[in-house]
C-alpha atoms as a PDB file:
ATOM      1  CA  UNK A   1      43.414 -43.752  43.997  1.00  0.00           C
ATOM      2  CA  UNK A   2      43.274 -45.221  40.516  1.00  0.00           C
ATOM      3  CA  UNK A   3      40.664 -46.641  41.116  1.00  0.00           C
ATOM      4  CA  UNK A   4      38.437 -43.292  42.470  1.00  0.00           C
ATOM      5  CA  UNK A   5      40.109 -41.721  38.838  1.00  0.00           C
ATOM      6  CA  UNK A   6      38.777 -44.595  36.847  1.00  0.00           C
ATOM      7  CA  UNK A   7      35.265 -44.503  38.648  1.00  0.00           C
ATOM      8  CA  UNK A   8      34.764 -40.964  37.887  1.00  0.00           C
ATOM      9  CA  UNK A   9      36.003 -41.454  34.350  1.00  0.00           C
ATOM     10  CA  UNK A  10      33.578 -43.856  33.926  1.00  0.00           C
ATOM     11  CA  UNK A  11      30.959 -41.994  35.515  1.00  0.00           C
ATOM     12  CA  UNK A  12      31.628 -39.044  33.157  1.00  0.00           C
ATOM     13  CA  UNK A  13      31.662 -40.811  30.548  1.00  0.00           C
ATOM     14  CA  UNK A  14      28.586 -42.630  31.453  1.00  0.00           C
ATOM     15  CA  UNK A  15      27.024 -39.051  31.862  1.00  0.00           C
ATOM     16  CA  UNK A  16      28.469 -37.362  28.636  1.00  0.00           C
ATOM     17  CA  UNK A  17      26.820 -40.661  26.685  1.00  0.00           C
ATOM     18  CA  UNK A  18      23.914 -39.673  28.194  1.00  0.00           C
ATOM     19  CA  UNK A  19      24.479 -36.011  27.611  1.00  0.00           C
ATOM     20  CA  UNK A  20      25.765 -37.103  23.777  1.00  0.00           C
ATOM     21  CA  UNK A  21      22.124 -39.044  23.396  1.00  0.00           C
ATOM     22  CA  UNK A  22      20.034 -36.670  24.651  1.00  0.00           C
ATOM     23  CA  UNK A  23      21.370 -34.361  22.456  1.00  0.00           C
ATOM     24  CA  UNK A  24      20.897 -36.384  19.479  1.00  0.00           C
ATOM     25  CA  UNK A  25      17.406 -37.074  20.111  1.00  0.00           C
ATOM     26  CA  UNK A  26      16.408 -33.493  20.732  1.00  0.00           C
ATOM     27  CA  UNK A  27      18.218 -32.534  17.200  1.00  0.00           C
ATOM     28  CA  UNK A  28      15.939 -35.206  15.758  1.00  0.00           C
ATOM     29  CA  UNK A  29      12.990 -33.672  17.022  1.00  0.00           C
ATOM     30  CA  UNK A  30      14.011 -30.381  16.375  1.00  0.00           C
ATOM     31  CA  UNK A  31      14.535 -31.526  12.393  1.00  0.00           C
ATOM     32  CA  UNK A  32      11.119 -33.177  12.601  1.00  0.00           C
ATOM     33  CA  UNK A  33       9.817 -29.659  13.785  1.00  0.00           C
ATOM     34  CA  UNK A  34      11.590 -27.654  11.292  1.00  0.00           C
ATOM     35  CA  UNK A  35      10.303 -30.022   8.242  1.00  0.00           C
ATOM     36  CA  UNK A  36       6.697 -29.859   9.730  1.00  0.00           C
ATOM     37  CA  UNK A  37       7.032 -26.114   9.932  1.00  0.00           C
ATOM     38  CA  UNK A  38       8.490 -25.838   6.265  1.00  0.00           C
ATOM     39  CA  UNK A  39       5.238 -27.716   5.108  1.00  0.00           C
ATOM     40  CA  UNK A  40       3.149 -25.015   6.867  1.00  0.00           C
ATOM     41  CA  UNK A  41       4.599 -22.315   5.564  1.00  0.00           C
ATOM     42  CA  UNK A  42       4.399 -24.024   1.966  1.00  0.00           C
ATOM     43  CA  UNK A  43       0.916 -24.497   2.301  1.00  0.00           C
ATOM     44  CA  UNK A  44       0.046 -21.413   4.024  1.00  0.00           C
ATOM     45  CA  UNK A  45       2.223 -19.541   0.731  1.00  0.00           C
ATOM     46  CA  UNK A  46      -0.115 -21.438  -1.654  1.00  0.00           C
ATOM     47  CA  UNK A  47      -3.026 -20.625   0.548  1.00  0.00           C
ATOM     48  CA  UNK A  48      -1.622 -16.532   0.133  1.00  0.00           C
ATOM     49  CA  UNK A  49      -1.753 -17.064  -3.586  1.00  0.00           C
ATOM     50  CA  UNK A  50      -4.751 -18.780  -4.100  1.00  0.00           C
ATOM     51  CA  UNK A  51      -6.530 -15.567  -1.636  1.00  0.00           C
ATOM     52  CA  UNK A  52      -4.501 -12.760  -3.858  1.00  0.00           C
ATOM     53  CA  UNK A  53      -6.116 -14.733  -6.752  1.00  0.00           C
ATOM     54  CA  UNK A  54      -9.598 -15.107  -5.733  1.00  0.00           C
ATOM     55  CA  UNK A  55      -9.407 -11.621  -4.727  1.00  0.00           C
ATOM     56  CA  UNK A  56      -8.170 -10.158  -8.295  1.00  0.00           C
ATOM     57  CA  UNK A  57     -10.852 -12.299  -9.604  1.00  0.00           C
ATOM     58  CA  UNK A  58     -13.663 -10.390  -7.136  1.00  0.00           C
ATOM     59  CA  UNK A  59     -12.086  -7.192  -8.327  1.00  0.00           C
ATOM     60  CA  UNK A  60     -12.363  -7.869 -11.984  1.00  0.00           C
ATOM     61  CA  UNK A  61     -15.889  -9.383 -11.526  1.00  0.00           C
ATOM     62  CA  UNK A  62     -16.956  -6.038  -9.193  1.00  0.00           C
ATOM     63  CA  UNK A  63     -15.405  -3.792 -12.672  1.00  0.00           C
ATOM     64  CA  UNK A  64     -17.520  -6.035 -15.125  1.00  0.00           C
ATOM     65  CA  UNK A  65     -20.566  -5.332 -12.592  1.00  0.00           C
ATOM     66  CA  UNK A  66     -19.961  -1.505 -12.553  1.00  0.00           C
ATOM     67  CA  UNK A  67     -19.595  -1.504 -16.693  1.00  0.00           C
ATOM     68  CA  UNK A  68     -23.082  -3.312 -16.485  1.00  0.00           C
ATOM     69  CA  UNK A  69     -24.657  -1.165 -14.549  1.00  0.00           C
ATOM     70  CA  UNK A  70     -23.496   1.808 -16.498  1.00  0.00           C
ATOM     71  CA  UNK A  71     -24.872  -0.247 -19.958  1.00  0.00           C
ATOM     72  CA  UNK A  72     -27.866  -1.043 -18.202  1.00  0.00           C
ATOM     73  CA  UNK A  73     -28.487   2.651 -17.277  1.00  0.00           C
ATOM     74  CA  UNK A  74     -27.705   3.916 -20.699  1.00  0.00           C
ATOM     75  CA  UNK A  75     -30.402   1.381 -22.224  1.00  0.00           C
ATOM     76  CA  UNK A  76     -32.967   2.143 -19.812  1.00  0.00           C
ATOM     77  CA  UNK A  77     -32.055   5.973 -20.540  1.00  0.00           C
ATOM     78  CA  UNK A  78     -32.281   4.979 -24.317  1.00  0.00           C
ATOM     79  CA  UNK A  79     -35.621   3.091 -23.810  1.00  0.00           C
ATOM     80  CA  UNK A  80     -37.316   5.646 -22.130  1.00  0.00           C
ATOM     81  CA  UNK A  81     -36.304   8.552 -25.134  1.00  0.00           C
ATOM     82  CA  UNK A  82     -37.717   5.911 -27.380  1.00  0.00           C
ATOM     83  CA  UNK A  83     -40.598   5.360 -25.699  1.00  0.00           C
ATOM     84  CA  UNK A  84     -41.724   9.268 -24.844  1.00  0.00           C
ATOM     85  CA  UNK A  85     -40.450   9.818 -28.838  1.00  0.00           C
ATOM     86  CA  UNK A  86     -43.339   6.988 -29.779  1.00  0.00           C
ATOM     87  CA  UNK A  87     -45.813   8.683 -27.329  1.00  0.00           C
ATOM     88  CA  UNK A  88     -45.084  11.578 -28.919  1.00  0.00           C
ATOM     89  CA  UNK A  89     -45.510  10.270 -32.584  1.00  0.00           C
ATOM     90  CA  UNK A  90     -48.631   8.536 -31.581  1.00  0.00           C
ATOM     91  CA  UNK A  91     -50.225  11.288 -29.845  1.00  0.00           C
ATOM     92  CA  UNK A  92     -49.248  13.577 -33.298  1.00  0.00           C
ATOM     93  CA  UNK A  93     -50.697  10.089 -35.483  1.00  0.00           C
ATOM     94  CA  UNK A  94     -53.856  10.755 -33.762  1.00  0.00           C
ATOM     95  CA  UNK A  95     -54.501  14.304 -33.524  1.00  0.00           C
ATOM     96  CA  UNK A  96     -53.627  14.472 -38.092  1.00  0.00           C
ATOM     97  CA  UNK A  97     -56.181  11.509 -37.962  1.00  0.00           C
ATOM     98  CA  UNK A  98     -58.740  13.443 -35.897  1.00  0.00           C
ATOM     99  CA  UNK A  99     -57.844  16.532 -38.153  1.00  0.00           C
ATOM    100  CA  UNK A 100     -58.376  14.446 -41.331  1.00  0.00           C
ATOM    101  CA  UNK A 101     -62.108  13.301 -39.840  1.00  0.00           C
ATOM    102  CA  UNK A 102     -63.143  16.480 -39.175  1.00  0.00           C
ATOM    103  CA  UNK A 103     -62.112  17.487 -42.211  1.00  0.00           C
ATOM    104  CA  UNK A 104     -63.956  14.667 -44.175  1.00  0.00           C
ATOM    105  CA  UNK A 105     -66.966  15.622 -42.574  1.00  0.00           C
END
């Protein structure tokens, strides 16, 4: 019977190795998984940051093109006061110069 004992010790043994190195390998390829998955996240963090960036820059670039277009306005509203205040003096130039002639005559 000591025999039958040491035959199944052996055997369990033989099977707990196995066991023992199966489960060694599978933690190494579960600690290759978790480093691969660390990367990722790292990258997809600096990928976060570099979008929250580029979109405070698109924000601050959408301001500056609002505070142009309000200039813009304002100097088109300026231009056209100018230019109906010249009409208006040139339209007053020539009726004292037609006033003058007539009066010369």
């Amino acid at each position: 019977m000591s025999k039958l004992w040491l035959l199944i010790y052996q055997a369990t043994a033989n099977r707990f190795g196995l066991l023992n190195s199966k489960s060694l390998e599978e933690t190494s390829k579960a600690e290759d998984l978790l480093s691969k998955c660390t990367a990722l996240e790292a990258v997809c963090s600096k990928k976060d940051e570099e979008i929250v960036h580029a979109n405070k820059v698109i924000k601050d670039l959408e301001k500056k093109i609002e505070r142009l277009k309000f200039e813009h306005k304002l100097e088109k509203e300026e231009l056209m006061v100018r230019m109906k205040q010249e009409v208006y003096m040139a339209k007053r130039q020539m009726e004292s110069d037609r006033k003058s002639r007539h009066k010369q005559k």
